[in-house]
N, C-alpha and C. Protein backbone atom coordinates (compact mmCIF):
# COMPACT_ATOMS: atom_id res chain seq x y z
N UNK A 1 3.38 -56.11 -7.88
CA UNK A 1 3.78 -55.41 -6.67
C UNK A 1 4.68 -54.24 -7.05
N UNK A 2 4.38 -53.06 -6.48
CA UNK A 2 5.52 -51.77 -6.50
C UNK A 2 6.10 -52.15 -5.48
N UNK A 3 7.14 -52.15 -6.36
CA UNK A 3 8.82 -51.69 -5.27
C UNK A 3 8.82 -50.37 -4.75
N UNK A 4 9.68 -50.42 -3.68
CA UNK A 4 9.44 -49.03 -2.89
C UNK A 4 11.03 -48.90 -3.33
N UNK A 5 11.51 -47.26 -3.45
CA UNK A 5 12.62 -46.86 -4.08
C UNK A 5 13.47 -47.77 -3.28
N UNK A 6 14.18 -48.41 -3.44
CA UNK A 6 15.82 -48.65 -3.05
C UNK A 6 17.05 -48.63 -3.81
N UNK A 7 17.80 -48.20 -3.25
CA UNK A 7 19.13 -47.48 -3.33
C UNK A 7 20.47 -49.31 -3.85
N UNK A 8 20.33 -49.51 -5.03
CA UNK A 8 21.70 -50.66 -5.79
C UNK A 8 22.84 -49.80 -5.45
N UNK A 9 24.24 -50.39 -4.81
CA UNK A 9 25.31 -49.87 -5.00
C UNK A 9 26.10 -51.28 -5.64
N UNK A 10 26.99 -51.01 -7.28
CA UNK A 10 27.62 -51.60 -7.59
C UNK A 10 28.81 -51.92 -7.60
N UNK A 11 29.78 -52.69 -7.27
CA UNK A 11 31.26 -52.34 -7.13
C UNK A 11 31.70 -52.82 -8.25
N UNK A 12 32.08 -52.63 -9.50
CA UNK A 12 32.84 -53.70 -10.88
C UNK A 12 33.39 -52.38 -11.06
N UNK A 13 34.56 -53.28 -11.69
CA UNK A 13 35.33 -52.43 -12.89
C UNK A 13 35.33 -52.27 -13.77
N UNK A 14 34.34 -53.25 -14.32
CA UNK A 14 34.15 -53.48 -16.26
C UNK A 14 33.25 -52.17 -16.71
N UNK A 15 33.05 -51.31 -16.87
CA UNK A 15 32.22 -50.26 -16.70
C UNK A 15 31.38 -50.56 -17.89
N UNK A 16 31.34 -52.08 -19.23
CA UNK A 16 30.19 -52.61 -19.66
C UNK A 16 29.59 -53.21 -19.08
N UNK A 17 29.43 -54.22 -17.82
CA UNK A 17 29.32 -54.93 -16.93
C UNK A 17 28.63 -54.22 -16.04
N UNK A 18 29.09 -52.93 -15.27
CA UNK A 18 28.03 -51.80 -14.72
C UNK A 18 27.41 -50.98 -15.54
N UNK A 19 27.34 -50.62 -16.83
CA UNK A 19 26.14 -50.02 -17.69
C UNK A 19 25.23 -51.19 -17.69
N UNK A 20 25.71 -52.19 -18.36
CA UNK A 20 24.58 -53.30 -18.20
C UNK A 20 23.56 -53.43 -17.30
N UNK A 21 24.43 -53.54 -15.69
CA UNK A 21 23.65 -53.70 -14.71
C UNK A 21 22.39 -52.60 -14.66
N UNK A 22 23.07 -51.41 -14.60
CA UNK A 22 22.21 -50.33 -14.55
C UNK A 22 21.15 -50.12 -15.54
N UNK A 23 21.29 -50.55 -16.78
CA UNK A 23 20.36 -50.54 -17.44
C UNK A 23 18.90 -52.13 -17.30
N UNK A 24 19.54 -52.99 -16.97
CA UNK A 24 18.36 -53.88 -16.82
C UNK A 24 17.60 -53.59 -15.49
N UNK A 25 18.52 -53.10 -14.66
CA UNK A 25 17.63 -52.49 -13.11
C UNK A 25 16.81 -51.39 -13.51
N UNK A 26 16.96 -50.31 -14.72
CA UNK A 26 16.36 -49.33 -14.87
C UNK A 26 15.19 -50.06 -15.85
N UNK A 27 15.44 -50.87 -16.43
CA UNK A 27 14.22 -51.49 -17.13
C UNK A 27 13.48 -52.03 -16.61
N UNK A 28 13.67 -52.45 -15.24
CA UNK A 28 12.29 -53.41 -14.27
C UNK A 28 12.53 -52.61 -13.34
N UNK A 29 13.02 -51.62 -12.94
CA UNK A 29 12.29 -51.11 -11.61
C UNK A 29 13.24 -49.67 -11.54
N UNK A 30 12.43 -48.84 -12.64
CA UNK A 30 12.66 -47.18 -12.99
C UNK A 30 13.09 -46.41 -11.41
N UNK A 31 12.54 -46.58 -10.74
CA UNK A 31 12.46 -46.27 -9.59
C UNK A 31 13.81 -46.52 -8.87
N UNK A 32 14.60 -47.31 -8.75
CA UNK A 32 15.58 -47.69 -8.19
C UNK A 32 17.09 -47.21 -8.78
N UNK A 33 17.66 -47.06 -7.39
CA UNK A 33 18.80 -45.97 -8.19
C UNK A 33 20.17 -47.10 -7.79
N UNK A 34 20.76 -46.86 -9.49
CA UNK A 34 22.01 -47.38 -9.39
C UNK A 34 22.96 -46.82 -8.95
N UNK A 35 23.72 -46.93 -8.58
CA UNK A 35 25.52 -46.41 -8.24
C UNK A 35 25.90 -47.63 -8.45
N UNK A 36 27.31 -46.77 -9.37
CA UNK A 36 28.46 -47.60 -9.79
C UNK A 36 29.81 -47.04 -8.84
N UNK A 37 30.47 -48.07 -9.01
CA UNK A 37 31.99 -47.07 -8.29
C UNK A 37 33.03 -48.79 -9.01
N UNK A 38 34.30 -48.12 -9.16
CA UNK A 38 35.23 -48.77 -9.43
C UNK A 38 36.14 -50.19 -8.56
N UNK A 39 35.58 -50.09 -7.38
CA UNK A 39 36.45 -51.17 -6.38
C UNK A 39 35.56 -50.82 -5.06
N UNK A 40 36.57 -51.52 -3.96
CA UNK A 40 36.30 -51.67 -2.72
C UNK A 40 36.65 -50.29 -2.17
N UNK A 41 37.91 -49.36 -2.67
CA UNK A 41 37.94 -48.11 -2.00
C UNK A 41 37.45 -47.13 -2.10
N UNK A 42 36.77 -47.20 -3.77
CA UNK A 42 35.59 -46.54 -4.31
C UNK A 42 34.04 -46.52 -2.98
N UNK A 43 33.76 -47.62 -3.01
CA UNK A 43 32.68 -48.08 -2.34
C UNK A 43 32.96 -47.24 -0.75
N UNK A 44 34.19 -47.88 -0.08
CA UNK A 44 34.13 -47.06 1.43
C UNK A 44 34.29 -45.59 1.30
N UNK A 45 34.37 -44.95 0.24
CA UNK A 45 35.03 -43.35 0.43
C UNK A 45 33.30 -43.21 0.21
N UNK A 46 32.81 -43.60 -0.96
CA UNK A 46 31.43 -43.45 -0.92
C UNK A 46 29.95 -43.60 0.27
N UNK A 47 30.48 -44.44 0.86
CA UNK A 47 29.56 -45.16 2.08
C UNK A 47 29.83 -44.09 2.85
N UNK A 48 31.43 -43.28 3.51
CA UNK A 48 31.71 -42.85 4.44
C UNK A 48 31.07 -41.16 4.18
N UNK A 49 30.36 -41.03 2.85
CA UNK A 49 29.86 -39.54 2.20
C UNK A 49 28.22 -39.88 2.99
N UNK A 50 28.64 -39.30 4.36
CA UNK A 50 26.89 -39.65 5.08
C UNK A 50 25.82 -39.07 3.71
N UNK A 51 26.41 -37.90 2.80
CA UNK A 51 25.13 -37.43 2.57
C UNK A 51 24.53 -38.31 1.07
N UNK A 52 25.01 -39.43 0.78
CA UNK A 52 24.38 -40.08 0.08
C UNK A 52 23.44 -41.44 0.75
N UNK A 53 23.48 -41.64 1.92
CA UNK A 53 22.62 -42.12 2.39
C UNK A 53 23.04 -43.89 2.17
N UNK A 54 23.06 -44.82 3.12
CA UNK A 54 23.13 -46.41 3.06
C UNK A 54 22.75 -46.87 1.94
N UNK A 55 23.25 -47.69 1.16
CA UNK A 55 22.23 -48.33 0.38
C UNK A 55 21.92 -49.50 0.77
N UNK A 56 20.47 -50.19 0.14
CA UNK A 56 19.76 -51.17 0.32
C UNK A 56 20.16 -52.57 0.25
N UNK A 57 21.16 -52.72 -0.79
CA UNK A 57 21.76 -53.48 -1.16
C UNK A 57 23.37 -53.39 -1.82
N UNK A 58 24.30 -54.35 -1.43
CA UNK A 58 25.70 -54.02 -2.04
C UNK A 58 25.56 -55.12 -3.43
N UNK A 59 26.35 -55.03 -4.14
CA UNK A 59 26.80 -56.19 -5.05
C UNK A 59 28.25 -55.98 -5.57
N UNK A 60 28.92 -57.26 -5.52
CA UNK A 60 30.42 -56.64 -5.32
C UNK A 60 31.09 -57.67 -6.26
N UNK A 61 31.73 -57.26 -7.78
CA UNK A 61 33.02 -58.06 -8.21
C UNK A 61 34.17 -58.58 -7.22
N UNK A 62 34.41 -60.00 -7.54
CA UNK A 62 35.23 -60.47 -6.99
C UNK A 62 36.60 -60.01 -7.67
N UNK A 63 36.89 -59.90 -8.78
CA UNK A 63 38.13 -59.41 -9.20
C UNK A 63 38.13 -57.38 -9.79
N UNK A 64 38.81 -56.75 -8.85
CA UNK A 64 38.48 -55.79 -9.03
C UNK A 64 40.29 -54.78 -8.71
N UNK A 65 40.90 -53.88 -8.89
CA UNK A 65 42.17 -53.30 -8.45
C UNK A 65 41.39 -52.57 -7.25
N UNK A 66 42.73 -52.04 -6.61
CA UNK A 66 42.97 -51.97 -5.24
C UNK A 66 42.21 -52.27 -3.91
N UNK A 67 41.16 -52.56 -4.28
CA UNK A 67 40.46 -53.38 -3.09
C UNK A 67 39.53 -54.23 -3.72
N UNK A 68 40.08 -55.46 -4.29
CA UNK A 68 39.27 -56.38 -4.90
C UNK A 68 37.62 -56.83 -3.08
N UNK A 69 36.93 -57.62 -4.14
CA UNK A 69 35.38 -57.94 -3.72
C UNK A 69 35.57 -58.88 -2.61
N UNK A 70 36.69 -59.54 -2.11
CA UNK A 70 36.88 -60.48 -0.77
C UNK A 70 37.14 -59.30 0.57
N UNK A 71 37.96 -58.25 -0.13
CA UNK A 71 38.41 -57.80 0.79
C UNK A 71 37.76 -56.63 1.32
N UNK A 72 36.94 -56.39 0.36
CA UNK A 72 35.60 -55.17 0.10
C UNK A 72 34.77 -56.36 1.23
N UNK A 73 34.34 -56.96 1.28
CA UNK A 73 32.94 -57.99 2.16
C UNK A 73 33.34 -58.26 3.13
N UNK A 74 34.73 -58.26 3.55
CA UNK A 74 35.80 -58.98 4.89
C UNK A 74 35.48 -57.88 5.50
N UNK A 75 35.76 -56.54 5.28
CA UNK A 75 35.46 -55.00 6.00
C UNK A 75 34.07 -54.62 5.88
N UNK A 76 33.05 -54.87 4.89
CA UNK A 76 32.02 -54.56 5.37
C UNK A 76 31.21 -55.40 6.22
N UNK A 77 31.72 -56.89 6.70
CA UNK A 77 30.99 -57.46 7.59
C UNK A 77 31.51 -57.51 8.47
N UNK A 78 32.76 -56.85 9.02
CA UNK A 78 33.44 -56.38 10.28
C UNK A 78 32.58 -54.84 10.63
N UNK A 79 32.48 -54.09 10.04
CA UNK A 79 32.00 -52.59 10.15
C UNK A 79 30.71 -53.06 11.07
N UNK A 80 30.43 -52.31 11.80
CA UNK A 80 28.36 -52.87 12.77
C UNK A 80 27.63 -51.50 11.44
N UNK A 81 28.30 -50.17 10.76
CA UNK A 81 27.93 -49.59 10.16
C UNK A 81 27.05 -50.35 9.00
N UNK A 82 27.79 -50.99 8.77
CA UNK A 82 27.17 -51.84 6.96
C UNK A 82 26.98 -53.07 7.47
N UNK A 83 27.30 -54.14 8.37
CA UNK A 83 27.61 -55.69 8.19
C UNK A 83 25.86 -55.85 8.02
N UNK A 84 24.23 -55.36 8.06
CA UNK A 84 23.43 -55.73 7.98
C UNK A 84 22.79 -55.58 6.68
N UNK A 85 23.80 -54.74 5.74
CA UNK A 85 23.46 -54.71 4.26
C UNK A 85 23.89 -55.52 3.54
N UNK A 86 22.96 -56.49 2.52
CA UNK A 86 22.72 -57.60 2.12
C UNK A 86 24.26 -57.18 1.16
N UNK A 87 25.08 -57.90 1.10
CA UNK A 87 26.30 -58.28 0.31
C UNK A 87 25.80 -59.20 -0.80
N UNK A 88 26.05 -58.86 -1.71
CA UNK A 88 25.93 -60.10 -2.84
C UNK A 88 27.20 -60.25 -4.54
N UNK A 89 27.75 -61.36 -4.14
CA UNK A 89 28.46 -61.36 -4.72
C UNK A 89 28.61 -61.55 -6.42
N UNK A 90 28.92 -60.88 -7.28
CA UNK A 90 28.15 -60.91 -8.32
C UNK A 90 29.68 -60.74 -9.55
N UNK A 91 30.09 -61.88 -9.83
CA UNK A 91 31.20 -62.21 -10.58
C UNK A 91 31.05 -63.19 -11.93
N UNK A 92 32.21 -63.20 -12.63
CA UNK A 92 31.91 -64.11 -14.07
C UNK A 92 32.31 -65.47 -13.27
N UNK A 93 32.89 -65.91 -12.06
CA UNK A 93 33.33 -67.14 -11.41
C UNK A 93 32.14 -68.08 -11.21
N UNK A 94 32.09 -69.14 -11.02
CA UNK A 94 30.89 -70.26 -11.05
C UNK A 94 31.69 -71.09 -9.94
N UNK A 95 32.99 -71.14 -9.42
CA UNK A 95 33.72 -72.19 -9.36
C UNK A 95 33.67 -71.88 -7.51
N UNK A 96 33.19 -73.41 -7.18
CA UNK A 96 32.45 -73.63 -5.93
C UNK A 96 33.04 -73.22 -4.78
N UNK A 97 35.06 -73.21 -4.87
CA UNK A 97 35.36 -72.68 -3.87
C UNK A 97 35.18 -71.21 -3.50
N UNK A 98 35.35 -70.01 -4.99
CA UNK A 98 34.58 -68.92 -4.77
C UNK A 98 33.21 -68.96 -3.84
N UNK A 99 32.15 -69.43 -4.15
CA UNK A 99 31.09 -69.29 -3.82
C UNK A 99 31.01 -69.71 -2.42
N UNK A 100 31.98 -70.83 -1.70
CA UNK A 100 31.77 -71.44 -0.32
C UNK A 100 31.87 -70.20 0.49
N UNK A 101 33.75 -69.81 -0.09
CA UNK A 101 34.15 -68.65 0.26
C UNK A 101 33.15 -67.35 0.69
N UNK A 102 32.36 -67.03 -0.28
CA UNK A 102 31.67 -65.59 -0.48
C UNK A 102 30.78 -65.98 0.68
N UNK A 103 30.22 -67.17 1.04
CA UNK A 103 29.44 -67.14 2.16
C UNK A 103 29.79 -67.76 3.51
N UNK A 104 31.06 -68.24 3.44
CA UNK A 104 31.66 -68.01 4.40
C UNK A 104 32.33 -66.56 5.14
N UNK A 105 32.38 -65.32 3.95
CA UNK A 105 32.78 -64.20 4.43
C UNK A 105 31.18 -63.19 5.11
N UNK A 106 30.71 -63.61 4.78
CA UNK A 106 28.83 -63.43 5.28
C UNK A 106 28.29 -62.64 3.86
N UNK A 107 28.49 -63.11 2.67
CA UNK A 107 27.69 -62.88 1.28
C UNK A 107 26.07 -63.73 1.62
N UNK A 108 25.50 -62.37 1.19
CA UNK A 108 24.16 -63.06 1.14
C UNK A 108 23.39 -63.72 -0.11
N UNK A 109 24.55 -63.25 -0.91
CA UNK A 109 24.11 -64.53 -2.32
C UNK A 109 25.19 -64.40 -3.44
N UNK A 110 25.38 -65.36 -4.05
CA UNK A 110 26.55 -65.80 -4.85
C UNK A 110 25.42 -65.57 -6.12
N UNK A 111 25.31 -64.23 -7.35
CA UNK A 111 25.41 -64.66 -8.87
C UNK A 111 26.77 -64.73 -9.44
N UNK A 112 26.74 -65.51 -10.27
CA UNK A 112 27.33 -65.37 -11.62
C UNK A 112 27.07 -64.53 -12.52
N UNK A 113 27.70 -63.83 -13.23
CA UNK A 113 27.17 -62.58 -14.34
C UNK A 113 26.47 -63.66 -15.25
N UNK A 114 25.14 -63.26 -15.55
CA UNK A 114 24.86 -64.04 -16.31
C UNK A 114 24.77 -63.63 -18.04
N UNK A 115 25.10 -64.36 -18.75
CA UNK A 115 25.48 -64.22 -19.93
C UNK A 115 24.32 -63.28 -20.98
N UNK A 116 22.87 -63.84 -20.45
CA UNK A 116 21.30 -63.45 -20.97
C UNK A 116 21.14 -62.14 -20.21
N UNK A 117 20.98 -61.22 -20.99
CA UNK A 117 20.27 -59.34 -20.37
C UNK A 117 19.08 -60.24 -19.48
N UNK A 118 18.35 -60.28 -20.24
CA UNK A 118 16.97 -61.01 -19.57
C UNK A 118 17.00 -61.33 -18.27
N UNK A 119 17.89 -62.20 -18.52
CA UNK A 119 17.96 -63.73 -16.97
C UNK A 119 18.12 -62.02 -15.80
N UNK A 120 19.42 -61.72 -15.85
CA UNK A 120 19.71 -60.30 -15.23
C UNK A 120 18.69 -59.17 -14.82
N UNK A 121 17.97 -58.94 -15.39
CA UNK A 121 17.02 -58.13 -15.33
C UNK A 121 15.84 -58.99 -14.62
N UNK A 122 15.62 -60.38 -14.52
CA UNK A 122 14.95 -60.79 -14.12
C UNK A 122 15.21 -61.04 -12.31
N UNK A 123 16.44 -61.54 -12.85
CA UNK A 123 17.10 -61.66 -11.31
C UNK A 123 16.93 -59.97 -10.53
N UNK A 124 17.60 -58.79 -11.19
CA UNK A 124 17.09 -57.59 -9.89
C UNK A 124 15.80 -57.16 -10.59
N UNK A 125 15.09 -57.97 -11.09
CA UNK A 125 13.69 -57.06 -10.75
C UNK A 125 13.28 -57.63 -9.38
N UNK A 126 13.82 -59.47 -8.99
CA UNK A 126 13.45 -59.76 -7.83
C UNK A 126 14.00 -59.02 -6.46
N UNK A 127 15.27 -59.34 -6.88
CA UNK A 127 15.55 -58.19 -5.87
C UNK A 127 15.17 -56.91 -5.23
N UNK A 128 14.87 -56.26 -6.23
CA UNK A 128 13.91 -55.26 -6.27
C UNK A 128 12.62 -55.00 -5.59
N UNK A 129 11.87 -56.24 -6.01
CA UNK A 129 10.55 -56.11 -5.28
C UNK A 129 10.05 -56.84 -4.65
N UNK A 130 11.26 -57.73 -3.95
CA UNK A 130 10.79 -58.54 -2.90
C UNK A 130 11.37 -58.74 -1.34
N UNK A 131 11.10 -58.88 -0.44
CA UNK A 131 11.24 -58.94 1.23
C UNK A 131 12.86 -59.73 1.12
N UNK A 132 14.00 -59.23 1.65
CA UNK A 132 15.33 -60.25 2.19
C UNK A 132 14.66 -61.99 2.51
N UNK A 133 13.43 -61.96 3.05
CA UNK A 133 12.89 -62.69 3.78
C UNK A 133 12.53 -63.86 2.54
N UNK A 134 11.87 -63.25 1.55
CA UNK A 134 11.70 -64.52 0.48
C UNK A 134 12.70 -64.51 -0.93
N UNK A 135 13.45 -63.67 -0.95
CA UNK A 135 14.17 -63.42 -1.80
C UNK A 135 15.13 -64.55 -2.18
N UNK A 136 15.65 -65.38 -1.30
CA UNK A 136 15.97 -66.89 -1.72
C UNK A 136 15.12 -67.76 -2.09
N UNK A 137 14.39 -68.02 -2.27
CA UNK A 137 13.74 -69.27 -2.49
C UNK A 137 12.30 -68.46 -3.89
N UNK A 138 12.95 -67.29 -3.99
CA UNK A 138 12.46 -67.03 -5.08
C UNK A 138 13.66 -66.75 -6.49
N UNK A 139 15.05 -67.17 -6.05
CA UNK A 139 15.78 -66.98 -6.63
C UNK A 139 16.30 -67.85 -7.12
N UNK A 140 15.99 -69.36 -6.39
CA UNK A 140 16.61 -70.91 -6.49
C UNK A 140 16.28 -71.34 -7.92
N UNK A 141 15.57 -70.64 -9.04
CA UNK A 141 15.68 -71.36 -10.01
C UNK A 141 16.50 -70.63 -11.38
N UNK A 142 17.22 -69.88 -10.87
CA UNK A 142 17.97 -69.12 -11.74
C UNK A 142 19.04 -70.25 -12.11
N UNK A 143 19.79 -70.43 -12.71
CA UNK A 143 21.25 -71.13 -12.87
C UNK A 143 22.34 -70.03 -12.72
N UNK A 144 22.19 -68.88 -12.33
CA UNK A 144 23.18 -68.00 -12.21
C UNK A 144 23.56 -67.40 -10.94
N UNK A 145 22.29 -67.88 -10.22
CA UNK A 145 22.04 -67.32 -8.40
C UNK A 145 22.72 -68.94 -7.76
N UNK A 146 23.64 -68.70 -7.13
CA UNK A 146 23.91 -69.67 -5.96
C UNK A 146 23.36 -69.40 -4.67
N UNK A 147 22.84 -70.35 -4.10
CA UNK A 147 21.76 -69.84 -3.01
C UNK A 147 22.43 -71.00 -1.85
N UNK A 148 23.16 -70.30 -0.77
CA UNK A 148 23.64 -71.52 0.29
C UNK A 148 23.08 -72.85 0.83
């Protein structure tokens, strides 16, 4: 299946952690454009630049300076602007109260950074080229995707 272009916005600070990302998304799906930005205030000054256009998907570090990834997802699922763009929380944490948390704040999926390029690249090629609609239950066998 071709993916139709969509627009990754990343929020980390590790800027190996966002080359990474960007490079396994550019290896399964050329087509799809990364953005990186440094935090949560990075992300709203960016969102609020109409002329870069919504993106498709967020993915947001939980530990990040001045507007760490709880407080980045608390405001974008208050906003009616963004609250229908898929949030996904995407941290080195595994630890269950994180994850209750992230979808109690309305995260639409808990990864873990996963340790394997591969696993990563495998995980957003799905993302990539598949419907919100089946995108869980095509994700349930990762060990790095928490799926509510």
């Amino acid at each position: 299946m071709t993916p139709f272009k969509k627009k990754f916005l990343l929020a980390d600070d590790d800027a190996d952690d966002a080359s990474l990302f960007c490079e396994a998304l550019n290896l399964v799906a050329p087509v799809m454009e990364c953005i990186t930005v440094e935090n949560g205030l990075e992300l709203f000054e960016l969102l609020s630049n109409h002329t870069t256009g919504k993106p498709d998907v967020i993915f947001l570090d939980i530990n990040m300076p001045v507007m760490n990834g709880w407080e980045c997802l608390r405001t974008l699922k208050k906003n009616s602007d963004y609250k229908s763009i898929p949030a996904i929380m995407y941290s080195t944490s595994s630890a269950k109260k994180d994850i209750e948390l992230a979808y109690s704040l309305g995260a639409f999926l808990f990864v873990t950074k996963p340790e394997d390029f591969m696993e990563l690249s495998k995980i957003l090629e799905i993302v990539a080229t598949s419907s919100q609609d089946s995108l869980l239950s095509q994700l349930k066998s990762f060990k790095s995707v928490r799926v509510s």
